[in-house]
N, C-alpha and C. Protein backbone atom coordinates (compact mmCIF):
# COMPACT_ATOMS: atom_id res chain seq x y z
N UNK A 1 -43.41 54.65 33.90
CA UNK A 1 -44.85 54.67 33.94
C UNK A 1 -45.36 56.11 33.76
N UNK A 2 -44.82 57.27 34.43
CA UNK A 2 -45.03 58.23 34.33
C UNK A 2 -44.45 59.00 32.65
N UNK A 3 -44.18 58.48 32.25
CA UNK A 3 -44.01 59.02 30.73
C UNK A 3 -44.73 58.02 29.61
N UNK A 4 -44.89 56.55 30.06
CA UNK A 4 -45.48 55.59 28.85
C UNK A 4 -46.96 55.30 29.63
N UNK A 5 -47.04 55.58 30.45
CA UNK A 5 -48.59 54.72 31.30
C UNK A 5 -48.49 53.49 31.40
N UNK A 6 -49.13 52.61 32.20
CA UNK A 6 -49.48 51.39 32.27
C UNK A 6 -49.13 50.56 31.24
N UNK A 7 -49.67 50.57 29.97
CA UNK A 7 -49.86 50.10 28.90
C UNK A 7 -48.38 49.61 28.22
N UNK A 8 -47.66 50.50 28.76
CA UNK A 8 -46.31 50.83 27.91
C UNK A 8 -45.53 49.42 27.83
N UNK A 9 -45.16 49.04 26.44
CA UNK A 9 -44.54 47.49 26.46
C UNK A 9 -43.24 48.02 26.29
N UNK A 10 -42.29 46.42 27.29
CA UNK A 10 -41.15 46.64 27.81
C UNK A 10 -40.84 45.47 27.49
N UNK A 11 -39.48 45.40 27.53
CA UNK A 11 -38.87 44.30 27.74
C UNK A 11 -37.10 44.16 28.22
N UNK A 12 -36.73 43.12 28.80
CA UNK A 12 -35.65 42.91 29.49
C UNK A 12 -34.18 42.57 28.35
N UNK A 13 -33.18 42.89 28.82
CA UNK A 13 -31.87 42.85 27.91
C UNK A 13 -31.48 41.37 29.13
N UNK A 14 -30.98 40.41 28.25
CA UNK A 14 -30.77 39.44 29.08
C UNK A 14 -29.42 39.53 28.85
N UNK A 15 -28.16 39.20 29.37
CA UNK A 15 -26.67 39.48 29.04
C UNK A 15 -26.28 37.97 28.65
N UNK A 16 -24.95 37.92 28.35
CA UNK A 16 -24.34 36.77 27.98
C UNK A 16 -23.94 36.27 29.54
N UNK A 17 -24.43 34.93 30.10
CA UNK A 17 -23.99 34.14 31.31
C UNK A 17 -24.78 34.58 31.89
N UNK A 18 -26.23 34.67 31.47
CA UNK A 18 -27.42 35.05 32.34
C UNK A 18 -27.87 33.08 32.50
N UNK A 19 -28.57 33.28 34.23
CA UNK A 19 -29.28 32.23 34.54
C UNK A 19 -30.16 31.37 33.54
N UNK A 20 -30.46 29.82 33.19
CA UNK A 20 -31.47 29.88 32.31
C UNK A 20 -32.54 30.14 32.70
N UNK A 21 -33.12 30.08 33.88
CA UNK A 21 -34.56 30.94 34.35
C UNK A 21 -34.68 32.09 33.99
N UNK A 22 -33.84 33.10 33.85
CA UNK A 22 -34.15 34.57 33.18
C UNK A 22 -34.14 34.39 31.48
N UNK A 23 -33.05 33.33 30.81
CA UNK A 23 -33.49 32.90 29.61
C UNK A 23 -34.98 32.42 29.52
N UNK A 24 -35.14 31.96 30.42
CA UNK A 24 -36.64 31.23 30.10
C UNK A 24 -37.67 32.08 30.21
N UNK A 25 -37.63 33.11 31.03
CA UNK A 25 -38.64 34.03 31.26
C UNK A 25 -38.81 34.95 30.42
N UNK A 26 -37.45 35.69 29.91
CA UNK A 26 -37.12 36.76 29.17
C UNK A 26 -37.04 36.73 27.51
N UNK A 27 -36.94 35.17 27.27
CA UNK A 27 -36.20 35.54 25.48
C UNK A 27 -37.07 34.25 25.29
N UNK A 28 -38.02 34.77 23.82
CA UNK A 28 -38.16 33.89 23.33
C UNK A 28 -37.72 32.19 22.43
N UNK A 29 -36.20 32.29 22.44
CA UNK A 29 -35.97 31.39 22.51
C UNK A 29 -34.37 30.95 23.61
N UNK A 30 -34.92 30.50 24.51
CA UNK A 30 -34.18 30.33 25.12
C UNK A 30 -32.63 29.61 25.65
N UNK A 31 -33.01 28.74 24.37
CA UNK A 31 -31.71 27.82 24.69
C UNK A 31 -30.64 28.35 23.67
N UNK A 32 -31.20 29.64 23.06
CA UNK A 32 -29.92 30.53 21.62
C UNK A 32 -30.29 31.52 22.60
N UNK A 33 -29.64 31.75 23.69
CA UNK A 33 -30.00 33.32 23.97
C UNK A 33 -29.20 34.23 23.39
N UNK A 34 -28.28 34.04 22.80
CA UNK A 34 -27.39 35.06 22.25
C UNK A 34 -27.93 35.65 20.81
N UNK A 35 -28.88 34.75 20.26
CA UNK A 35 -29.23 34.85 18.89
C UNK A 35 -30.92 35.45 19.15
N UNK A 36 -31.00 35.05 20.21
CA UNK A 36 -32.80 35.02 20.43
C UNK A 36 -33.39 36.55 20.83
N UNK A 37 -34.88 36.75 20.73
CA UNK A 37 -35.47 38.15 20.54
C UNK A 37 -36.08 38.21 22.15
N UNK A 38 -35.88 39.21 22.54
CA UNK A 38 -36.74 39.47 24.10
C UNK A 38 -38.43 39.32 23.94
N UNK A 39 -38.99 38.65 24.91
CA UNK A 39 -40.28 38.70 25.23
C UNK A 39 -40.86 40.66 25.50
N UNK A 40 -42.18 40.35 25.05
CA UNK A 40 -42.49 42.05 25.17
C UNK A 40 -43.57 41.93 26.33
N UNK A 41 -43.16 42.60 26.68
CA UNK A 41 -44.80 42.71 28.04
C UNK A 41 -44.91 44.14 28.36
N UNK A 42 -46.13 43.55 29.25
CA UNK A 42 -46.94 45.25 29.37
C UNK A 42 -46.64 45.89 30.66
N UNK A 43 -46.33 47.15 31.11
CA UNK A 43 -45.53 47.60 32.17
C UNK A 43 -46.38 46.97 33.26
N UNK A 44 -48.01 46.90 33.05
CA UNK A 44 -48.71 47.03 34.12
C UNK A 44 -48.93 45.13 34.64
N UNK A 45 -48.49 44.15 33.54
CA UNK A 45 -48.56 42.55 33.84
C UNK A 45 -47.63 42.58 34.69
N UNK A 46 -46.21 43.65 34.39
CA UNK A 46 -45.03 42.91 35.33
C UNK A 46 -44.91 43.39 36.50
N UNK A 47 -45.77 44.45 36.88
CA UNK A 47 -46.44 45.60 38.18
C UNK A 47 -47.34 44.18 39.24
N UNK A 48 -47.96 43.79 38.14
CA UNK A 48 -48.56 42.89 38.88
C UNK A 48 -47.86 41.37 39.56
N UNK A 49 -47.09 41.38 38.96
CA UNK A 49 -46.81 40.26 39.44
C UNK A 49 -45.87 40.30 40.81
N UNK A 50 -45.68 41.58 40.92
CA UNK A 50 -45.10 41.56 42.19
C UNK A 50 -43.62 41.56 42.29
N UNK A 51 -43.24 40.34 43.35
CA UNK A 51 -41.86 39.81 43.59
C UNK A 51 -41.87 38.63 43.43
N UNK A 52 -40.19 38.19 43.83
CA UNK A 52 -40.18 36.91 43.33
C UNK A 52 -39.61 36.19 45.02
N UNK A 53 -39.99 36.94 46.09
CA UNK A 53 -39.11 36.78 47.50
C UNK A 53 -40.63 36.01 48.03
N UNK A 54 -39.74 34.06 48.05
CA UNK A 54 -40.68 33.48 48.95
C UNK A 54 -40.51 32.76 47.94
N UNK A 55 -41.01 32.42 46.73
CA UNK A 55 -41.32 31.58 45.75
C UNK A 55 -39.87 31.17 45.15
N UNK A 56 -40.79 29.40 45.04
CA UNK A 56 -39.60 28.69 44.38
C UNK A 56 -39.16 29.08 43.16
N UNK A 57 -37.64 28.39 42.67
CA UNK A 57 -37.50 29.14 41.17
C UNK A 57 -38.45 28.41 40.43
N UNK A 58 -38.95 27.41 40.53
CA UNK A 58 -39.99 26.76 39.28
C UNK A 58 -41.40 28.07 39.20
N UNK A 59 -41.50 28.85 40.66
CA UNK A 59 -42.94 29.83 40.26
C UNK A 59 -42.22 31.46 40.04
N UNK A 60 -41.02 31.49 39.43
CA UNK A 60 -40.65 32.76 39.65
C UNK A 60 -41.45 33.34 38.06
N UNK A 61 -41.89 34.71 38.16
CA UNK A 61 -42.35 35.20 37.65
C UNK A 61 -41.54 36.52 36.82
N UNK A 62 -41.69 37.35 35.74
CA UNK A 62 -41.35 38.45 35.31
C UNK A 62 -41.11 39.39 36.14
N UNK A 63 -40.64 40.50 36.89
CA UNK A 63 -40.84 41.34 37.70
C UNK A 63 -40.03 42.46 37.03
N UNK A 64 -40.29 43.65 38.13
CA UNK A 64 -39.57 44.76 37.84
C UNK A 64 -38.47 44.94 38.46
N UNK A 65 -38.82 44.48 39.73
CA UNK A 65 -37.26 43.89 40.99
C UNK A 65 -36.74 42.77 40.28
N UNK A 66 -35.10 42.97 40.28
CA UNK A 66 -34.59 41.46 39.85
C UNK A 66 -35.18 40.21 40.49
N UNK A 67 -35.49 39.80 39.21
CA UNK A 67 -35.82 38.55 39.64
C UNK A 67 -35.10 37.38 40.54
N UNK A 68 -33.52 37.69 40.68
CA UNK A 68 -33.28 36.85 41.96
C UNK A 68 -32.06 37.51 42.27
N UNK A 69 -31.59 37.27 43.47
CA UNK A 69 -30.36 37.95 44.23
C UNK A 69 -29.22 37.49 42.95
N UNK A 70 -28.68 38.60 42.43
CA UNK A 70 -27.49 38.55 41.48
C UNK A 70 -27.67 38.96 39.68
N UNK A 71 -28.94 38.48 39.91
CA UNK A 71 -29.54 39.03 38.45
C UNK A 71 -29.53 40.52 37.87
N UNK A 72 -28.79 40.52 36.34
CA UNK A 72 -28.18 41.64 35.52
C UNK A 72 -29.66 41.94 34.93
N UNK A 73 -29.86 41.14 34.77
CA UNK A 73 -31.27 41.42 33.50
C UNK A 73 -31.92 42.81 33.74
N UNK A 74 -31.89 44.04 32.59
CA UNK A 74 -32.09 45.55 32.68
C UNK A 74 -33.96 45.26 32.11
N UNK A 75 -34.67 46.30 32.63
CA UNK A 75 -35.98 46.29 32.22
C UNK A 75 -35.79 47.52 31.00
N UNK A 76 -36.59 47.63 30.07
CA UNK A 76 -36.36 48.37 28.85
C UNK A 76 -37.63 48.61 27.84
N UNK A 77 -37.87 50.25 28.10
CA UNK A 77 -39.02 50.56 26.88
C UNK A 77 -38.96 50.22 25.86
N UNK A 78 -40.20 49.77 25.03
CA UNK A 78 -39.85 49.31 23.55
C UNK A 78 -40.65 50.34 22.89
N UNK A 79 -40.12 50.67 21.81
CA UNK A 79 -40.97 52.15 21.46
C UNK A 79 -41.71 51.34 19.99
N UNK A 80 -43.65 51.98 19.80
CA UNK A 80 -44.03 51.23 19.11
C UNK A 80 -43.88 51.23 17.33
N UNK A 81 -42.44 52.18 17.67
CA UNK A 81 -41.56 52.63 16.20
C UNK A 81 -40.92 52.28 15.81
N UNK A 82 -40.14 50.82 16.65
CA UNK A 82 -39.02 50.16 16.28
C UNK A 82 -39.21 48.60 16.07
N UNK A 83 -38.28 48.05 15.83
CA UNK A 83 -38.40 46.78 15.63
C UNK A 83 -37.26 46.25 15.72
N UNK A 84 -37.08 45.06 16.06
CA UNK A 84 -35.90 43.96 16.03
C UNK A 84 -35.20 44.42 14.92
N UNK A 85 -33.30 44.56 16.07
CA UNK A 85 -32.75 44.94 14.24
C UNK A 85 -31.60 43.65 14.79
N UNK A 86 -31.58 42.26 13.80
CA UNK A 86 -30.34 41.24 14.06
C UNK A 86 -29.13 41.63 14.15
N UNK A 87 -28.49 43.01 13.32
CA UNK A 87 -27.22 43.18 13.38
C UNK A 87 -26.79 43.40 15.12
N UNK A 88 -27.79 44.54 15.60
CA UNK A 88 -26.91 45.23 16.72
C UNK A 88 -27.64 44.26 18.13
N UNK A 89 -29.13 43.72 17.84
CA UNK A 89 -29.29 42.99 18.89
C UNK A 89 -30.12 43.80 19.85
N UNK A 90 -30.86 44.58 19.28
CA UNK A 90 -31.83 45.59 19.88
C UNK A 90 -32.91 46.13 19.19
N UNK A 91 -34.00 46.67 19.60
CA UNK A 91 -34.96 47.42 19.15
C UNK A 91 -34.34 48.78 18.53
N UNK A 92 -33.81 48.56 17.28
CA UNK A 92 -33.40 49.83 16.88
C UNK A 92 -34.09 50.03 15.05
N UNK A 93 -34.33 49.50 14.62
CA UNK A 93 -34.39 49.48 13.53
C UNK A 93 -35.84 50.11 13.15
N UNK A 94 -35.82 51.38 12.82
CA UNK A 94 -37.18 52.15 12.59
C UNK A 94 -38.35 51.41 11.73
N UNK A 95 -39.63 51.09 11.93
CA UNK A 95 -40.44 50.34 11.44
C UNK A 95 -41.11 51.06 10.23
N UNK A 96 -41.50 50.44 9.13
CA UNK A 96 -41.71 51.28 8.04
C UNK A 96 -43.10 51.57 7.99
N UNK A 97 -43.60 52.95 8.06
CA UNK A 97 -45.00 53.53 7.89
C UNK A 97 -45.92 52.51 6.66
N UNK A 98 -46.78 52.08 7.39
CA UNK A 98 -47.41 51.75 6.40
C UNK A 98 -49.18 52.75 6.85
N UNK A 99 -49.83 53.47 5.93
CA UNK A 99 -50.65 53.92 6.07
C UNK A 99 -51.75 52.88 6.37
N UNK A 100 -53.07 53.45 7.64
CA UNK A 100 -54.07 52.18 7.54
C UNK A 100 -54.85 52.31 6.43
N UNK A 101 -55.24 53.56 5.84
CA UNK A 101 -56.23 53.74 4.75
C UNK A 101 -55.23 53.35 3.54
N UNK A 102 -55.46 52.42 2.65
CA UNK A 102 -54.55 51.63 1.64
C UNK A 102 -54.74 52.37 0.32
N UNK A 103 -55.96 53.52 0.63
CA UNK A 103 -56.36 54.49 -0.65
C UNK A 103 -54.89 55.57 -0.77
N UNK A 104 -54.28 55.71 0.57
CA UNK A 104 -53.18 56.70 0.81
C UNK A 104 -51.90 56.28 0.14
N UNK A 105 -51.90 54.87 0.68
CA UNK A 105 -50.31 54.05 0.09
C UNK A 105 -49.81 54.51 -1.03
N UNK A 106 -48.17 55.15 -0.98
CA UNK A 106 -47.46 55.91 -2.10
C UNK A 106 -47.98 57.16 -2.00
N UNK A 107 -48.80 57.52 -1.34
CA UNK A 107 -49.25 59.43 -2.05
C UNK A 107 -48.28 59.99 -0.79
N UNK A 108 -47.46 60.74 -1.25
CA UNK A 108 -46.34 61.71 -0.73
C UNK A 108 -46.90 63.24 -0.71
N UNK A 109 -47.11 64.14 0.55
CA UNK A 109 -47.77 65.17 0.37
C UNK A 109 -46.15 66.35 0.96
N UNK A 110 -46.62 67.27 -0.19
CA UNK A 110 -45.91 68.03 -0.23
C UNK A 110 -46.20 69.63 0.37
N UNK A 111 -46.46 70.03 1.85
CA UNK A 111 -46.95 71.21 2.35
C UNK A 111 -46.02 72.19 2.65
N UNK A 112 -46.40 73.24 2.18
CA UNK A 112 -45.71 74.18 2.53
C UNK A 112 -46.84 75.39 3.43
N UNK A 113 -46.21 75.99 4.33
CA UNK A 113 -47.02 76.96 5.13
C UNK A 113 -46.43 78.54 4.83
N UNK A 114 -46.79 79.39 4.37
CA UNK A 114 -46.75 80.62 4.47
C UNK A 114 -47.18 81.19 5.15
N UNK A 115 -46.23 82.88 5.22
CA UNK A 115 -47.33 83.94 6.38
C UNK A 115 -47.63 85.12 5.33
């Protein structure tokens, strides 16, 4: 929080022989978790939600504390530069610049600074 703020979207590495409640919470598709992409959330939704101590597993929620006594599942910055890469199974794959002004698209600037 202190380096991304509030805002900062995260998401969880679910492992192989994870619970299906953390499948269900964590990966968008849940019943391929091995194949499937992590849910993204915002540091400050999963701040809110607290814990998961008291509540049944049908109301367990996202958290930043494992979500239940034994649970691997790692919490993890997603940087807004990367993207799903299928080979390695992570946010690694650098996202390609696309300029917003579409007058720019293709113009390559070439600066040089002198003293």
């Amino acid at each position: 929080m202190k380096h991304y703020g509030k805002n900062a979207k995260v998401y969880f590495d679910v492992y192989d022989g994870a619970c299906e409640k953390c499948c269900e919470l964590y990966l968008e598709e849940p019943y391929i978790p091995m194949q499937s992409i992590p849910k993204i959330f915002t540091l400050d939704d999963i701040i809110r939600n607290g814990n998961n101590i008291g509540r049944k597993k049908e109301d367990w929620l996202p958290t930043i504390s494992p979500t239940h006594p034994y649970c691997r599942c790692t919490i993890n910055h997603k940087s807004d530069k990367r993207e799903w890469d299928d080979s390695t199974k992570d946010f690694t794959k650098v996202k390609k610049y696309e300029p917003k002004n579409k007058k720019l698209q293709g113009v390559k600037l070439n600066i040089a600074i002198k003293k």
